[in-house]
Protein backbone atom coordinates (compact mmCIF):
# COMPACT_ATOMS: atom_id res chain seq x y z
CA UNK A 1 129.31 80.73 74.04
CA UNK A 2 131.89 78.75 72.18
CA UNK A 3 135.68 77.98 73.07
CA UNK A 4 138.55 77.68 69.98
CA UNK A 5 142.26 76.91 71.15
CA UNK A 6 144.93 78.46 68.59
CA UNK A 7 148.19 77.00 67.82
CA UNK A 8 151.30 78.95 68.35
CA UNK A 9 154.64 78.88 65.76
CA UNK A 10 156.53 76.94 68.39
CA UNK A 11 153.82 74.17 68.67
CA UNK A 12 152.38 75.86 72.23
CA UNK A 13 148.93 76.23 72.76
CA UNK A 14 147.82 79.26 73.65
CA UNK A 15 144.74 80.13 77.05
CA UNK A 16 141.24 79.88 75.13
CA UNK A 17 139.60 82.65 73.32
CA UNK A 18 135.97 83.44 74.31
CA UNK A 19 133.75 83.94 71.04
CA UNK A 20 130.62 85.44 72.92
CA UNK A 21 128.17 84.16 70.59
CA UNK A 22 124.96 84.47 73.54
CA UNK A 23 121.67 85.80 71.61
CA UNK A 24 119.70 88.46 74.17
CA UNK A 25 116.48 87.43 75.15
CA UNK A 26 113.70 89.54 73.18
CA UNK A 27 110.41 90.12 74.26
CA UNK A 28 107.96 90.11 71.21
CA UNK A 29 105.88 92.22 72.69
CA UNK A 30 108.63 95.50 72.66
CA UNK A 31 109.30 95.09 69.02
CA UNK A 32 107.47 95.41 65.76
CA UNK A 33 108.21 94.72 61.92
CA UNK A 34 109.10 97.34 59.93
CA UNK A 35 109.53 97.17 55.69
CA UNK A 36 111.83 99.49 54.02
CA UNK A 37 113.14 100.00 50.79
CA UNK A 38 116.83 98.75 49.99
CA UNK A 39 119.01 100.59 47.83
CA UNK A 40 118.63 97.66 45.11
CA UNK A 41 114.70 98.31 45.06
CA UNK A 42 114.20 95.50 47.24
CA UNK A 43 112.10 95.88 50.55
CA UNK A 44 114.00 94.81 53.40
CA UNK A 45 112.15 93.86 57.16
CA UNK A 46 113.41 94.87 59.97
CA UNK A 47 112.95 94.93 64.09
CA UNK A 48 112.22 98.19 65.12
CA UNK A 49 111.38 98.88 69.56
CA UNK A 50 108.33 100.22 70.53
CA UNK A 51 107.65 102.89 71.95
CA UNK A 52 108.37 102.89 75.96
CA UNK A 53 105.44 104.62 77.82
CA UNK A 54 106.77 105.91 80.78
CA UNK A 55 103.52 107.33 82.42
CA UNK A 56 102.38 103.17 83.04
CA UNK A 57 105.65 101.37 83.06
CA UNK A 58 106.62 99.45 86.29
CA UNK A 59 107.38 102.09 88.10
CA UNK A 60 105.79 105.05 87.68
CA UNK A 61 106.76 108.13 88.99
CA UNK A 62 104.66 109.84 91.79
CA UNK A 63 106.64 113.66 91.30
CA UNK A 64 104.54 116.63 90.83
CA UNK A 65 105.23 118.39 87.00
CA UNK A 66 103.70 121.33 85.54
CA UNK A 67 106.42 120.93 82.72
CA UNK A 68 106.38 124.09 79.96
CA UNK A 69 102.13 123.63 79.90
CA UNK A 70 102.09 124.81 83.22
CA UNK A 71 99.47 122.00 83.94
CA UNK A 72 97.13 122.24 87.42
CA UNK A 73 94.25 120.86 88.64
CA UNK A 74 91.46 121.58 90.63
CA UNK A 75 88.79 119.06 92.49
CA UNK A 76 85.34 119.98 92.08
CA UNK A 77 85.66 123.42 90.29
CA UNK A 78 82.15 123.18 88.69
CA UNK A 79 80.07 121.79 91.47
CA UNK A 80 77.20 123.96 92.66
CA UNK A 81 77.34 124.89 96.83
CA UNK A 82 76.11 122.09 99.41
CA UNK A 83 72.57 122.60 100.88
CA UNK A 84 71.62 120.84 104.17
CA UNK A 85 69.42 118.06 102.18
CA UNK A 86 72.03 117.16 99.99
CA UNK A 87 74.77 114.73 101.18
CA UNK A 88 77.82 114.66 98.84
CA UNK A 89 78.99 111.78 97.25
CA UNK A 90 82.73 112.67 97.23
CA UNK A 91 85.10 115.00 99.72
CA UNK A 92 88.25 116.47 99.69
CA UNK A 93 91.02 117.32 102.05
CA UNK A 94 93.57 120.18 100.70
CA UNK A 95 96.03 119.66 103.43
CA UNK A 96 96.27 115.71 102.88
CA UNK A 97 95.83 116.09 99.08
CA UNK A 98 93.26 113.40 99.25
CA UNK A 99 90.19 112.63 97.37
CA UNK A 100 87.18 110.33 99.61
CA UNK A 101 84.48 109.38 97.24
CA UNK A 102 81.97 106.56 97.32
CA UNK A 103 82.04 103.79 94.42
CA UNK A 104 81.08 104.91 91.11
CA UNK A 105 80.04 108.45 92.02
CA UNK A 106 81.18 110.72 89.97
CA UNK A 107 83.83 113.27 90.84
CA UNK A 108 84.62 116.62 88.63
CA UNK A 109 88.28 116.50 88.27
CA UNK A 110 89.10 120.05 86.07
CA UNK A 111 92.73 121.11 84.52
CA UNK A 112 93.93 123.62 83.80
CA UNK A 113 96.75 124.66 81.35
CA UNK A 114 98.62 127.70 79.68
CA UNK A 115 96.20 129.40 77.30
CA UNK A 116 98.44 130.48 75.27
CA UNK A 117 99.56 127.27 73.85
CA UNK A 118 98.04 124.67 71.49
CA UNK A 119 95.49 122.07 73.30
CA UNK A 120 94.62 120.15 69.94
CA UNK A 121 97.41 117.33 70.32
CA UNK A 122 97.13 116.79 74.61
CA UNK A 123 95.85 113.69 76.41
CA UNK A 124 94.98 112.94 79.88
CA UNK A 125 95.89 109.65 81.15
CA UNK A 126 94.46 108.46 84.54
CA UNK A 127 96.32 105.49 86.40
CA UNK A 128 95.75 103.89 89.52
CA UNK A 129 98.66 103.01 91.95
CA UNK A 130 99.68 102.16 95.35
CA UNK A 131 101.29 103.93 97.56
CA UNK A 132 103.17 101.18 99.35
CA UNK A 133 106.63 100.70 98.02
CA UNK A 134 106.12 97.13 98.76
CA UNK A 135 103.04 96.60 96.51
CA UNK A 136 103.71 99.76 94.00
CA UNK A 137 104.41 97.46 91.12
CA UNK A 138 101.92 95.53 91.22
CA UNK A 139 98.93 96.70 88.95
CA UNK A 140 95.56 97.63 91.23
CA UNK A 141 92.63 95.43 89.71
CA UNK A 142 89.11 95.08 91.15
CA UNK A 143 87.62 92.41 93.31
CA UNK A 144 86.11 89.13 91.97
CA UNK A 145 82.76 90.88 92.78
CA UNK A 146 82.91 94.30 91.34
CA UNK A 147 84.66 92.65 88.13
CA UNK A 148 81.84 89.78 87.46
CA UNK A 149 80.32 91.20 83.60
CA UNK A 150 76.32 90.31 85.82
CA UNK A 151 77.05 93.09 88.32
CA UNK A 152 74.74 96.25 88.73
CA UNK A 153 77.67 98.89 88.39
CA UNK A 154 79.12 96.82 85.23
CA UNK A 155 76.14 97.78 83.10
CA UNK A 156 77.39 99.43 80.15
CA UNK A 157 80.69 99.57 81.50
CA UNK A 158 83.33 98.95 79.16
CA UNK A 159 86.22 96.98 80.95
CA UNK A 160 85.05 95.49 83.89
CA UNK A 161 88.87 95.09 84.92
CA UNK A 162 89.61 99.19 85.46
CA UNK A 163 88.98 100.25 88.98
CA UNK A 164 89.04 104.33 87.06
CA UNK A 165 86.15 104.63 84.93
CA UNK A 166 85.71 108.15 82.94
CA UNK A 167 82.68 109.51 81.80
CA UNK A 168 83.89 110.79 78.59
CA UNK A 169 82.73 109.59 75.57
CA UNK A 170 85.95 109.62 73.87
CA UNK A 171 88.06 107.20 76.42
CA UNK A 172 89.87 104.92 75.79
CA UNK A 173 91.27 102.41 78.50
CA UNK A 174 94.80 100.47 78.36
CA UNK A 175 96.76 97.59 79.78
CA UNK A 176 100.38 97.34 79.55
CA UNK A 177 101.30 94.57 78.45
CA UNK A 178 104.46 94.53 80.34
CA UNK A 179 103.30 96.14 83.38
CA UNK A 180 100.13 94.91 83.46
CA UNK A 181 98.80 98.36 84.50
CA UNK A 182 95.42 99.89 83.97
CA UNK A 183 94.78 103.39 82.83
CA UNK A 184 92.16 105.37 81.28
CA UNK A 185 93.20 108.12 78.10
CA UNK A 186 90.87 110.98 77.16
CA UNK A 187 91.79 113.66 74.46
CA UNK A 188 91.81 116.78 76.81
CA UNK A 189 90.28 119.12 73.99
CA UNK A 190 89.74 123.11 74.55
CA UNK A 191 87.76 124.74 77.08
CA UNK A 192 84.80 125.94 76.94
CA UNK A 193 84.11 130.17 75.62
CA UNK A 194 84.97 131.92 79.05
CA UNK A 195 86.39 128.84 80.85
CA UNK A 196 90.03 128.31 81.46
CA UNK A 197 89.81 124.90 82.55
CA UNK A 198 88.63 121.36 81.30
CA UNK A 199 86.68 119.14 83.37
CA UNK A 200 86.27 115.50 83.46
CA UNK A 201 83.95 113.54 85.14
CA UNK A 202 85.93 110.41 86.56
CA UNK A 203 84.60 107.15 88.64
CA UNK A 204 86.43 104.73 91.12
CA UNK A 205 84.32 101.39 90.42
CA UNK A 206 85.70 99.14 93.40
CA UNK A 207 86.24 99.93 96.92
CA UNK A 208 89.39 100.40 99.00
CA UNK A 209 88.23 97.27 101.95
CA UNK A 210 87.32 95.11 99.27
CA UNK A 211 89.25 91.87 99.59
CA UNK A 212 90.82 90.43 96.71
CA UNK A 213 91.02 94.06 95.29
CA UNK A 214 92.81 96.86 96.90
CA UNK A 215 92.43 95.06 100.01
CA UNK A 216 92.66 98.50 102.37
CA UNK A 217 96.10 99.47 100.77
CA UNK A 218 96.91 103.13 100.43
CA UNK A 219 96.31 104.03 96.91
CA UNK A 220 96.54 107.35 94.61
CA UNK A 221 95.85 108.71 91.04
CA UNK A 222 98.32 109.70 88.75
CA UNK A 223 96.87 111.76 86.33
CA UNK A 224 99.86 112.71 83.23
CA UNK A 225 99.40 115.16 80.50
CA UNK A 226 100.85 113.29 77.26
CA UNK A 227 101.61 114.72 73.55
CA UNK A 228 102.54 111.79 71.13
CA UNK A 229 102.95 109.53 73.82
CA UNK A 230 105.05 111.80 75.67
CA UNK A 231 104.49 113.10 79.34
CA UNK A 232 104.56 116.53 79.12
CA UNK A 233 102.57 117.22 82.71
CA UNK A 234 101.88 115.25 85.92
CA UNK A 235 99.25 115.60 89.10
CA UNK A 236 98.69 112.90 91.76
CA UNK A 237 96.05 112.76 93.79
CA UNK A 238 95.64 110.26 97.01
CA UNK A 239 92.10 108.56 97.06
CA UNK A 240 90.21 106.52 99.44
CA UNK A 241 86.92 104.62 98.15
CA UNK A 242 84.63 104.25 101.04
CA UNK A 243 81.15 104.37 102.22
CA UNK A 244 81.31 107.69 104.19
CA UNK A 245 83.60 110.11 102.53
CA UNK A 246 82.73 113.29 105.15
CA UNK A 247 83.17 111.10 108.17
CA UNK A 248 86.60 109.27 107.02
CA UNK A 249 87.79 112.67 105.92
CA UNK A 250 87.44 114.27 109.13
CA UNK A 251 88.49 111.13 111.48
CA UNK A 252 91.89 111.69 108.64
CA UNK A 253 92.61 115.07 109.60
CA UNK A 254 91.76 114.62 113.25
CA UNK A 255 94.58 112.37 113.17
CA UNK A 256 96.95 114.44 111.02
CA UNK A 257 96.30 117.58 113.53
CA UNK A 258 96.82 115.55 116.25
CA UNK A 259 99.98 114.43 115.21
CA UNK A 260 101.16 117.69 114.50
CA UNK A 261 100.33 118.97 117.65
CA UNK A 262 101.70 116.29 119.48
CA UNK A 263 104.54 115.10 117.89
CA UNK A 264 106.26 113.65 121.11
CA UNK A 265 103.69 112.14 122.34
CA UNK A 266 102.98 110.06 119.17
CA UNK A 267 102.37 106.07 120.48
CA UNK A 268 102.67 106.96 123.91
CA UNK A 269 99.93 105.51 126.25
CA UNK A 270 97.02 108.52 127.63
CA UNK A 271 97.31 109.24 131.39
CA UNK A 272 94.34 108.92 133.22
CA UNK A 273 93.71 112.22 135.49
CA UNK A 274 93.85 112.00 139.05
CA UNK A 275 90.82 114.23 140.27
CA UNK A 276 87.24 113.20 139.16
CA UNK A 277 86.48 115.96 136.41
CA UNK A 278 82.75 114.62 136.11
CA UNK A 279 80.15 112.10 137.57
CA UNK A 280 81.38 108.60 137.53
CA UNK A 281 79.45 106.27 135.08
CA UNK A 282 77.70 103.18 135.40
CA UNK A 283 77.12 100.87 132.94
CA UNK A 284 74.73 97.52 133.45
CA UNK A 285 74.61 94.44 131.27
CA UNK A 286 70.92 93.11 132.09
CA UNK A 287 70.51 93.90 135.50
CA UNK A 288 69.66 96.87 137.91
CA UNK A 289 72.35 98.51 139.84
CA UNK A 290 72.06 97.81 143.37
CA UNK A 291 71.48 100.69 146.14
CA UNK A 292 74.32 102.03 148.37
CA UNK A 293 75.02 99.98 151.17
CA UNK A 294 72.68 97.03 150.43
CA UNK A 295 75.23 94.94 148.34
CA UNK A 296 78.22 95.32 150.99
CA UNK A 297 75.52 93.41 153.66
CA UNK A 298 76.89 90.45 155.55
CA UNK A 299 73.48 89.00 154.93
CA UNK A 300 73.59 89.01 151.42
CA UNK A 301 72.47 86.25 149.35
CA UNK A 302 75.01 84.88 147.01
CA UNK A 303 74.62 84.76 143.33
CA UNK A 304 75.41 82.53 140.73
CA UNK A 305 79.11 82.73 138.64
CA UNK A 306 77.07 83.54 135.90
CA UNK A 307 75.24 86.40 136.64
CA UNK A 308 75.59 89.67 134.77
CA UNK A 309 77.88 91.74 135.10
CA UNK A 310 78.13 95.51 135.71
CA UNK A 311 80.88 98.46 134.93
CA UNK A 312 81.81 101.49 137.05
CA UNK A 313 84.46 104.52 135.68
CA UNK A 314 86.27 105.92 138.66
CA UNK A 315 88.28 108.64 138.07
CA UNK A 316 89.08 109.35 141.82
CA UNK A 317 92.02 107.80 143.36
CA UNK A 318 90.49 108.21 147.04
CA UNK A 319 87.09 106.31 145.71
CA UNK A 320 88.89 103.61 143.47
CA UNK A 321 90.54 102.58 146.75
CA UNK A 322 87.30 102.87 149.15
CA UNK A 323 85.74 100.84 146.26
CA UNK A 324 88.49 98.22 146.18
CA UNK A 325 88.27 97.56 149.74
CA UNK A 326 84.40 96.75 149.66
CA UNK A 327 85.14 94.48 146.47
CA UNK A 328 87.86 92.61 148.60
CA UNK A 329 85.68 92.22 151.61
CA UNK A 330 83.03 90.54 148.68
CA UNK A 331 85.17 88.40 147.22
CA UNK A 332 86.36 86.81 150.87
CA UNK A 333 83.19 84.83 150.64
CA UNK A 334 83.39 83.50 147.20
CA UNK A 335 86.20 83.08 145.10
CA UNK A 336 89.28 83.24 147.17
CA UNK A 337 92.11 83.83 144.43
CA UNK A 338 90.11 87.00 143.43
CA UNK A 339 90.11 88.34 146.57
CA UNK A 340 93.92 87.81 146.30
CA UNK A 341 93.87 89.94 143.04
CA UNK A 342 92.38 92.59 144.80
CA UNK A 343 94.52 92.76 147.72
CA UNK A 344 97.09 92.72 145.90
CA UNK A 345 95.88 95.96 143.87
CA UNK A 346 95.18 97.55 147.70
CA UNK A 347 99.40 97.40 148.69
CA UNK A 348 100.17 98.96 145.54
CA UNK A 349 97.78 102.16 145.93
């Protein structure tokens, strides 16, 4: 930015013009050489922007779109019924829109568009994102572990950096450069005589409590349907990777029905009942529980600080107090400020 003073007719000079002459900063990486042809004959390079692709810039966008393809998905469309013997890899939940798989099983992932348009030119594009807005732009990688080229589940893999691996011959897997996002493209191609969907076979490579990785943040797919580079279509699935798909899925939606049922009393403490509604348990750390009547004796012989120690769930009012009363008249004869404790506890029942 340069100043220039000008001189009035009657020798005054005038407030300082402002020649902005400040050059924008340009990232080489958003622009690329072009050559064209003058009108004198003479080629002529210029800067022309790149192509901005939406579907893995910083912020991506988590909204569903069918757009004009009418594009769907389904979650295991092609997989044959469970049998008793046979423990899934993979689950998933409907009503949470969620997808639990263990890493690098395979999971069916089908879509689905309108038949009556052309499939020739359509990608798929699978990307990886968090949920939380405070780590959403930050691209998920895996682990030091999972990502070391000497790993088992790296053999033959071809970019140990993607978390979403697809079993498709003709991927190909991206990083934005400016992001720094990673994402997986496959050519969608046509379905299958008497099939009105096209399924891929996709892979999570890294798991969700792996530190240094995801790191047990909420994550999801965003799967985009693109023509030149263009996102015509968008699906997002939520995904945890974990060792036990069926059990995390149902502890999940024991949770989620919970809540709904019991909206009010959502972080509220549980009440304990006040009649017994079954036989009071007794648990014993390393020694045998002593019969009625014969620990309470004057003549007892008195143990050591150390000894172990055993556990009793009273769900009685009318017994918790008989059985604070013998523990008081216990404790008289060896540690005095428990025996306050538990006087104490007998004024306030």
């Amino acid at each position: 930015m340069s100043f220039s003073n000008t001189v009035t007719p009657d020798g005054a000079v005038s407030l300082a013009e402002i020649n902005p002459t400040i050059e924008p900063i340009v990232n080489e990486n958003d622009y690329h050489l072009s050559s064209q042809e003058s009108d004198h004959g003479e080629g002529e390079v210029i800067v022309v922007p790149n192509p901005v692709n939406h579907a893995t810039g910083e912020m991506p966008s988590l909204e569903e779109f069918p757009g004009v393809y009418d594009f769907s998905l389904l979650m295991g469309a092609c997989t044959v019924p469970e049998y008793k013997n046979i423990k899934k890899s993979w689950e998933y939940s409907l009503p949470m829109n969620k997808l639990f798989v263990k890493v690098g099983s395979a999971v069916p992932v089908s879509f689905r568009i309108n038949n009556q348009l052309d499939w020739s030119e359509l990608k798929v594009r699978g990307l990886l994102v968090y949920d939380n807005p405070d780590d959403s732009r930050k691209p998920v990688e895996r682990c030091v572990a999972h990502r070391d080229p000497n790993h088992k589940s790296n053999q033959g893999y071809p970019d140990v950096n993607h978390v979403l691996c697809c079993q498709h011959s003709n991927a190909t897997y991206a990083c934005d450069k400016t992001s720094g996002r990673y994402s997986v493209l496959v050519p969608l191609g046509e379905p299958q005589a008497g099939a009105t969907y096209m399924t891929i076979l996709y892979a999570l490579m890294c798991k969700s409590s792996c530190e240094g990785g995801v790191a047990r943040r909420n994550t999801s797919i965003i799967f985009t349907l693109e023509k030149n580079n263009t996102v015509v279509g968008r699906h997002v699935v939520h995904v945890r990777i974990c060792s036990c798909p069926k059990r995390d899925m149902n502890q999940e939606l024991e949770v989620l029905n919970s809540e709904r049922n019991n909206p009010i009393s959502r972080g509220k403490k549980r009440k304990m009942p006040s009649l017994a509604t079954g036989p009071i348990r007794i648990k014993s750390e390393g020694c045998a529980f002593n019969p009625a009547g014969q620990l309470f004796n004057n003549d007892v012989v008195l143990q050591p600080r150390f000894e172990p120690l055993n556990y009793m769930e009273v769900r009685s009012p009318a017994h918790f107090k008989i059985l604070l009363e013998k523990a008081y008249e216990l404790f008289k004869y060896r540690v005095t400020h428990q025996a306050a404790i538990y006087e104490n506890l007998l004024k306030s029942v």
